[in-house]
C-alpha atoms as a PDB file:
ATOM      1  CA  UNK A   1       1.335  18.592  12.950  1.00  0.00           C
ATOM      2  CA  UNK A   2       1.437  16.154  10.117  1.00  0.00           C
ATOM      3  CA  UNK A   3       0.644  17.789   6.249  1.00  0.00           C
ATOM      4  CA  UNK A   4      -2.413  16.520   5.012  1.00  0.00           C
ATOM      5  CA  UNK A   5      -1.572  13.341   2.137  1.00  0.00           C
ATOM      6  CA  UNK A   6      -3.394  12.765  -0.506  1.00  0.00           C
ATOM      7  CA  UNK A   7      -2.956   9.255  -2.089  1.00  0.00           C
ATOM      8  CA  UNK A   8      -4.829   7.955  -5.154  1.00  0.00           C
ATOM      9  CA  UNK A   9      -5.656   3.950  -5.450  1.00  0.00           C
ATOM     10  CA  UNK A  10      -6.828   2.903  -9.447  1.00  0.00           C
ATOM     11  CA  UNK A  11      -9.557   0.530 -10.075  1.00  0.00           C
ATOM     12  CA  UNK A  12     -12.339  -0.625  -8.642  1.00  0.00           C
ATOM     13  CA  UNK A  13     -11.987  -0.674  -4.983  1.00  0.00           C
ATOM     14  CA  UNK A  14     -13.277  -4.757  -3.891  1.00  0.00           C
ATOM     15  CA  UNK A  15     -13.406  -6.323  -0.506  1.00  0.00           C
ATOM     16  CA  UNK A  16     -10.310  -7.258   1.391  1.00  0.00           C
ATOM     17  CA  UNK A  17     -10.820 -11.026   0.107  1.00  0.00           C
ATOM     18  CA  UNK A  18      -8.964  -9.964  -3.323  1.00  0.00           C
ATOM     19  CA  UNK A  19      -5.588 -10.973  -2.622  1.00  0.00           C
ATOM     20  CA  UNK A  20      -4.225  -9.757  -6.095  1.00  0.00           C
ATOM     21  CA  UNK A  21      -6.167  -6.281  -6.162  1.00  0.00           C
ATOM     22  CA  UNK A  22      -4.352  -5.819  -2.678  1.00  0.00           C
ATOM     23  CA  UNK A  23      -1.173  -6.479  -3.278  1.00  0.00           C
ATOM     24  CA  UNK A  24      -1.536  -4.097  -6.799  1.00  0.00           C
ATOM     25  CA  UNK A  25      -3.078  -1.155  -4.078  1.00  0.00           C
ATOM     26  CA  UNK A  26       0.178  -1.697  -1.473  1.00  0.00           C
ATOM     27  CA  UNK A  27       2.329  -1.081  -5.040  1.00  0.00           C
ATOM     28  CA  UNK A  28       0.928   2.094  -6.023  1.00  0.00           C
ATOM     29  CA  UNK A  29       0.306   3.311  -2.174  1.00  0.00           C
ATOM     30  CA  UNK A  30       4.419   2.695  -2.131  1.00  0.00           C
ATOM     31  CA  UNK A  31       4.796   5.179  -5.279  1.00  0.00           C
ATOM     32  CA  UNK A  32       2.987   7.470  -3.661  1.00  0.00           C
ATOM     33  CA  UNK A  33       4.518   7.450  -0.366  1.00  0.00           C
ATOM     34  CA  UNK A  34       8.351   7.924   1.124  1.00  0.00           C
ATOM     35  CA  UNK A  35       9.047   4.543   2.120  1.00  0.00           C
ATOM     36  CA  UNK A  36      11.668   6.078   4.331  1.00  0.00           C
ATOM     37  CA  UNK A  37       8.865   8.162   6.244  1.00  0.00           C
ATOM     38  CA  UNK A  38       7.489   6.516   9.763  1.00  0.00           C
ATOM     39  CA  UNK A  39       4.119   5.310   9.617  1.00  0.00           C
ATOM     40  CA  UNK A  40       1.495   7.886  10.523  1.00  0.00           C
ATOM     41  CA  UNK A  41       0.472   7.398  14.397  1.00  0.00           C
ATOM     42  CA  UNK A  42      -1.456  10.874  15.628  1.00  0.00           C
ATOM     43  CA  UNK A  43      -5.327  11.164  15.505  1.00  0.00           C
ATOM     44  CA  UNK A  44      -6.338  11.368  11.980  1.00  0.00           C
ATOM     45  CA  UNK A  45      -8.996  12.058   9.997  1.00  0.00           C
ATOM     46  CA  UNK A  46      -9.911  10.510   6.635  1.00  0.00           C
ATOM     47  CA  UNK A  47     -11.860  10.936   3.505  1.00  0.00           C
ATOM     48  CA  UNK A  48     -12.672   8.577   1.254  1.00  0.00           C
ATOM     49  CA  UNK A  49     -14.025   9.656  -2.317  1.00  0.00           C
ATOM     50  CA  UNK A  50     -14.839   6.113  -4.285  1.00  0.00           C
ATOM     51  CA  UNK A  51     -14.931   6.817  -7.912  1.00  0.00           C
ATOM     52  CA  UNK A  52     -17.185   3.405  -9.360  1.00  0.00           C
ATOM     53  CA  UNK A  53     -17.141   2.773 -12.723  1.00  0.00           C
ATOM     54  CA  UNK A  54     -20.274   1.114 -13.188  1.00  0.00           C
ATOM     55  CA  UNK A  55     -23.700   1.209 -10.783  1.00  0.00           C
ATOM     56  CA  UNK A  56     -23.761  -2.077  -9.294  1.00  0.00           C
ATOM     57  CA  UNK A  57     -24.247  -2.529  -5.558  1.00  0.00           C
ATOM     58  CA  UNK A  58     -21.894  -2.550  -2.868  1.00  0.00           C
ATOM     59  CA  UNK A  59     -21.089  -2.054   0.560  1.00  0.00           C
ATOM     60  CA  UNK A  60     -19.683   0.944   1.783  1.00  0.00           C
ATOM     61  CA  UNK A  61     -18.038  -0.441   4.323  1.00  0.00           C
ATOM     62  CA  UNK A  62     -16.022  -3.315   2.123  1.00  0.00           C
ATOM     63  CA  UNK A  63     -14.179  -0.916   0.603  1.00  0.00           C
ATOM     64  CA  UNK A  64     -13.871   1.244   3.288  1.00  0.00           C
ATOM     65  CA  UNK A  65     -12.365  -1.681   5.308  1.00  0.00           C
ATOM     66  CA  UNK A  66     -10.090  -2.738   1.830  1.00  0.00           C
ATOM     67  CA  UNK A  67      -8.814   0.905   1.752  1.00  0.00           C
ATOM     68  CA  UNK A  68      -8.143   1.301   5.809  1.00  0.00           C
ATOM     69  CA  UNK A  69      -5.939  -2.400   5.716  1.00  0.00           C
ATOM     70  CA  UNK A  70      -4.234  -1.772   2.292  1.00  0.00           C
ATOM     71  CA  UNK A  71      -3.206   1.921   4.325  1.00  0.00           C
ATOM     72  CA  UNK A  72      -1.826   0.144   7.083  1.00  0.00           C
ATOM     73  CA  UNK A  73       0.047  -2.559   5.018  1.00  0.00           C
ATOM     74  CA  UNK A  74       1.745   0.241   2.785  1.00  0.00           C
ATOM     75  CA  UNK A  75       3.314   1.426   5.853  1.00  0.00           C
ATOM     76  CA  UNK A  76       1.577   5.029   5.738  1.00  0.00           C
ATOM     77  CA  UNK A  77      -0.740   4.132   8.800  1.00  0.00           C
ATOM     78  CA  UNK A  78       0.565   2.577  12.096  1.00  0.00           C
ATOM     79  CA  UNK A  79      -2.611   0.751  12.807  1.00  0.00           C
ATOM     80  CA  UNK A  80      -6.378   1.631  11.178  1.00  0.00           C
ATOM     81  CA  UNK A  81      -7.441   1.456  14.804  1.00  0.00           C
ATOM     82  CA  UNK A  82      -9.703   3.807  16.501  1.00  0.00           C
ATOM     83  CA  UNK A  83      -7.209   5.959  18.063  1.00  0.00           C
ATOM     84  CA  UNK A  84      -5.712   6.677  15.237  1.00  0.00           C
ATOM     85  CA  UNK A  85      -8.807   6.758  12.713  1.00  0.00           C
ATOM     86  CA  UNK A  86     -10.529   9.089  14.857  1.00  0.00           C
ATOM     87  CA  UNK A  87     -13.041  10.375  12.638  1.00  0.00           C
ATOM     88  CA  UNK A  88     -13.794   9.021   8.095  1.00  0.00           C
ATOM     89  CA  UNK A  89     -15.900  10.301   5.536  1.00  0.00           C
ATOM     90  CA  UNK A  90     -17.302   7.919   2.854  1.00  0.00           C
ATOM     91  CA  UNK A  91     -18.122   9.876  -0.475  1.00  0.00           C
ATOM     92  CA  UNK A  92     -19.382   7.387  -3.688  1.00  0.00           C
ATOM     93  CA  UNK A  93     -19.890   8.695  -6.973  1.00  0.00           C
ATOM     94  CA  UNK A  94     -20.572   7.187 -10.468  1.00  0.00           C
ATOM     95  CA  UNK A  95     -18.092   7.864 -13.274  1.00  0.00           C
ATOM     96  CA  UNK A  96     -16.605   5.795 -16.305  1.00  0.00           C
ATOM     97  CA  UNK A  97     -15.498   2.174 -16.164  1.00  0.00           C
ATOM     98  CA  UNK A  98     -11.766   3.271 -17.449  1.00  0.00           C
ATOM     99  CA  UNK A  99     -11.609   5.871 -14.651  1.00  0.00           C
ATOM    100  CA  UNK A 100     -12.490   4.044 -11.059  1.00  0.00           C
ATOM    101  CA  UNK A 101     -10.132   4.762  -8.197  1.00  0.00           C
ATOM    102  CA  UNK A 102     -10.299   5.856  -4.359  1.00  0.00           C
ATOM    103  CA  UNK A 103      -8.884   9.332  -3.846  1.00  0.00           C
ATOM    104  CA  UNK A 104      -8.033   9.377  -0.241  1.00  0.00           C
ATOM    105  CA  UNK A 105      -7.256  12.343   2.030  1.00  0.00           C
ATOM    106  CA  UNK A 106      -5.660  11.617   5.246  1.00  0.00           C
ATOM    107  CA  UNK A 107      -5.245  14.946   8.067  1.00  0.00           C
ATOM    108  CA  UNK A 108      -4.160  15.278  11.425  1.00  0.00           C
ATOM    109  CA  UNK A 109      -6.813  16.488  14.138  1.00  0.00           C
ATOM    110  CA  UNK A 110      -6.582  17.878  17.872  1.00  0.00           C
ATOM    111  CA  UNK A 111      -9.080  16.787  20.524  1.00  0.00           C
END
């Protein structure tokens, strides 16, 4: 059984698309993370807690997507595939513009 991780991404959490707010997530994902460990490949379950830091609209699922890919291209999941994301939890709250990040939670599960 795998210890539950708990990994913290800065900033404003955009869709995939942004190329350079990517590559700045896979950085501080790798400080965060031995890159010596294998990548994570038993059922898991996640929770995502989205800090925004202002009250404009957005899709849940952009960033939930952006968070899932950047995961797998730090090397901490194997895939963000079904079998391995078994179950997620999306949690959005409001705070200050200086303080937006995605505090994730990642735990292994038994079926």
């Amino acid at each position: 059984m795998i210890k539950p991780f708990k990994f913290v991404i800065y900033g404003e959490t955009p869709a995939k698309k942004n190329r350079e707010w990517h590559d700045k997530a896979v950085q501080q994902l790798a400080l965060q993370w031995d890159l010596d460990s294998e990548p994570i490949e038993t059922k898991t379950a996640i929770t995502l807690h989205f800090f925004h830091g202002d009250n404009r609209r957005r899709g849940s699922d952009n960033g939930t997507s952006s968070i899932f890919d950047t995961l797998q291209d730090a090397g901490i999941l194997s895939d963000d595939c079904w079998q391995i994301i078994r179950k997620y939890k999306v949690i959005n709250e409001l705070c200050s513009k200086d303080d937006a990040r995605c505090e994730i939670e990642i735990m292994e599960i038994e079926e």
